[in-house]
C-alpha atoms as a PDB file:
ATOM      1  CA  UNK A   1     114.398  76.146   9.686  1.00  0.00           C
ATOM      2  CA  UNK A   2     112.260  79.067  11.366  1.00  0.00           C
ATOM      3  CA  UNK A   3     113.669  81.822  12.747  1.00  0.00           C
ATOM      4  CA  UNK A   4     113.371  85.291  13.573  1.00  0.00           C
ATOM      5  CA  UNK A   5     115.399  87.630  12.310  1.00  0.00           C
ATOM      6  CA  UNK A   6     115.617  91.390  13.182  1.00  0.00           C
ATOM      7  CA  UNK A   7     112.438  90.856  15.048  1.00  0.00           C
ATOM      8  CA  UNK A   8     110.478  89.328  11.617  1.00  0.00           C
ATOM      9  CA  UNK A   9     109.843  85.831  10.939  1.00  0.00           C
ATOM     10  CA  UNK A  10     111.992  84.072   8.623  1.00  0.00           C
ATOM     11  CA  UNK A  11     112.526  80.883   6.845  1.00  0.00           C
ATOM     12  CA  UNK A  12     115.804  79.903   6.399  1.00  0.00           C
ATOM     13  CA  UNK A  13     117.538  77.159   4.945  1.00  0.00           C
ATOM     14  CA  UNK A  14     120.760  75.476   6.421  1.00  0.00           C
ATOM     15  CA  UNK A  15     124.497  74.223   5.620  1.00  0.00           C
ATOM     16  CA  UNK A  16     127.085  72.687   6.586  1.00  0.00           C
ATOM     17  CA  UNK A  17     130.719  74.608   6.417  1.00  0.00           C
ATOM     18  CA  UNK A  18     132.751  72.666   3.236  1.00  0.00           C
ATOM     19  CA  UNK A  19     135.409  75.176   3.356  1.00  0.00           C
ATOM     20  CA  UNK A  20     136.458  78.902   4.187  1.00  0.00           C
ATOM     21  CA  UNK A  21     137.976  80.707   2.104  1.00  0.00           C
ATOM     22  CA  UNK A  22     139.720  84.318   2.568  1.00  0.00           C
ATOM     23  CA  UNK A  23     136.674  86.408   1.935  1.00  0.00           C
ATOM     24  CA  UNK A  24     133.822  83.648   1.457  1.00  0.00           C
ATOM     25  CA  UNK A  25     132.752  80.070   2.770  1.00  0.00           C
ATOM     26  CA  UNK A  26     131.594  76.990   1.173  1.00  0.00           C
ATOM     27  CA  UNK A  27     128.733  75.210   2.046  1.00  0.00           C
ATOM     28  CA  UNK A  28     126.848  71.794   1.575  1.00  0.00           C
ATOM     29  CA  UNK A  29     123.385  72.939   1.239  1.00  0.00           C
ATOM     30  CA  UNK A  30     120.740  69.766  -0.049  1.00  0.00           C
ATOM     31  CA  UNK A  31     120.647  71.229  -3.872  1.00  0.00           C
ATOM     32  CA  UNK A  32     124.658  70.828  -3.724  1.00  0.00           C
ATOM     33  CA  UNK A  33     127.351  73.493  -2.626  1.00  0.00           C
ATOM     34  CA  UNK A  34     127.408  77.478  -2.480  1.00  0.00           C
ATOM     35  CA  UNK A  35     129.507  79.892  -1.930  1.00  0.00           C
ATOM     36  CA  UNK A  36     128.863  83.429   0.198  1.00  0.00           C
ATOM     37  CA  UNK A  37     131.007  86.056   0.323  1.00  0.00           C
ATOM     38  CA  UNK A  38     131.413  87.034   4.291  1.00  0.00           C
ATOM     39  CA  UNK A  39     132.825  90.514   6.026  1.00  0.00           C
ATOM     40  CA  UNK A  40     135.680  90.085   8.396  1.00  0.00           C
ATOM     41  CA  UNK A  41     133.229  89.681  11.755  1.00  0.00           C
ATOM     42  CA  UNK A  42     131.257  86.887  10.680  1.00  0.00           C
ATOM     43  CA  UNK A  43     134.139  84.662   8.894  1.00  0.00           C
ATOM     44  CA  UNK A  44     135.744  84.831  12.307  1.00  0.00           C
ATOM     45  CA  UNK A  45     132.468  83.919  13.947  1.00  0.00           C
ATOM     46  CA  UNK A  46     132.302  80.729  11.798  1.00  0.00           C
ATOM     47  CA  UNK A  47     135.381  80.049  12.422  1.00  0.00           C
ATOM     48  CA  UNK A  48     135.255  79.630  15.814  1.00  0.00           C
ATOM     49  CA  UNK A  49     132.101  77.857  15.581  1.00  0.00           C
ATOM     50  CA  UNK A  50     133.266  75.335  13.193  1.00  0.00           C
ATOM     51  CA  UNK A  51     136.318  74.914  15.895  1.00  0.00           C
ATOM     52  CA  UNK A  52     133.558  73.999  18.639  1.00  0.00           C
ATOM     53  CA  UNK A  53     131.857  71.369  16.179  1.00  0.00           C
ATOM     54  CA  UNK A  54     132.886  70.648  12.422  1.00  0.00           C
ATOM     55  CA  UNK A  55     128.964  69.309  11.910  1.00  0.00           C
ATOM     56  CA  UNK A  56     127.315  72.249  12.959  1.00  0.00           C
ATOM     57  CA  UNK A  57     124.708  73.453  10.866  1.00  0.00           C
ATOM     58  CA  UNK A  58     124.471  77.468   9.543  1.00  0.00           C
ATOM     59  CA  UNK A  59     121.229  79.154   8.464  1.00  0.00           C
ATOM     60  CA  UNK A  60     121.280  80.399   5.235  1.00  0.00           C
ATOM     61  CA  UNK A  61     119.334  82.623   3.506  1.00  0.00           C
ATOM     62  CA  UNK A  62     120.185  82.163  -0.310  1.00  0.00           C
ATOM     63  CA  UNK A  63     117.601  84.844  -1.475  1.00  0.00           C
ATOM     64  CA  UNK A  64     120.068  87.367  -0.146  1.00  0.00           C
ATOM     65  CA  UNK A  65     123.103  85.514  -0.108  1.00  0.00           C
ATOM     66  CA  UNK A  66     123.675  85.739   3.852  1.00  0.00           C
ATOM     67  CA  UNK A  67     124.722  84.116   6.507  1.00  0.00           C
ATOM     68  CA  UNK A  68     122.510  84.288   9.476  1.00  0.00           C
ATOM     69  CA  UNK A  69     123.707  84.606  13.048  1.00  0.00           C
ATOM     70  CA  UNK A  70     121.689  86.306  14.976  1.00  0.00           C
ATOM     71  CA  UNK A  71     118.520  84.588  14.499  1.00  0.00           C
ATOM     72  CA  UNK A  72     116.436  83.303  17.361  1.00  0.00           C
ATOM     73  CA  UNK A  73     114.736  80.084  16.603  1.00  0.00           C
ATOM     74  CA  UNK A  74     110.853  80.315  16.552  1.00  0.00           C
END
């Protein structure tokens, strides 16, 4: 997926939400699962968007080990 992030282009990859944890989340990414520690603000945020749709798809971006929600798609 393309997006940009912090005003620079970015390609991301995506995952499904497996499970959340206290601190991190599981995902189902295509080379298997992975697990990213979170802070407090976005673990709510996936939360609630897992609550509007369990099949929703998250960018990733494993270099960094982040979850990305303020892109803007390309």
């Amino acid at each position: 997926m393309d997006l940009y992030v912090d005003g620079k282009y970015k390609v991301v990859d995506v995952g499904y939400v497996k499970e959340i944890k206290d601190t991190s989340v599981v995902f189902i990414v295509k080379d298997g699962d992975i697990e990213m520690d979170v802070d407090d603000v976005t673990l709510d945020a996936i939360q609630t968007i897992v609550e509007a749709d369990e099949e929703a798809l998250i960018p990733l971006d494993f270099e960094t080990k982040t979850v990305i929600l303020d892109g803007e798609p390309v």
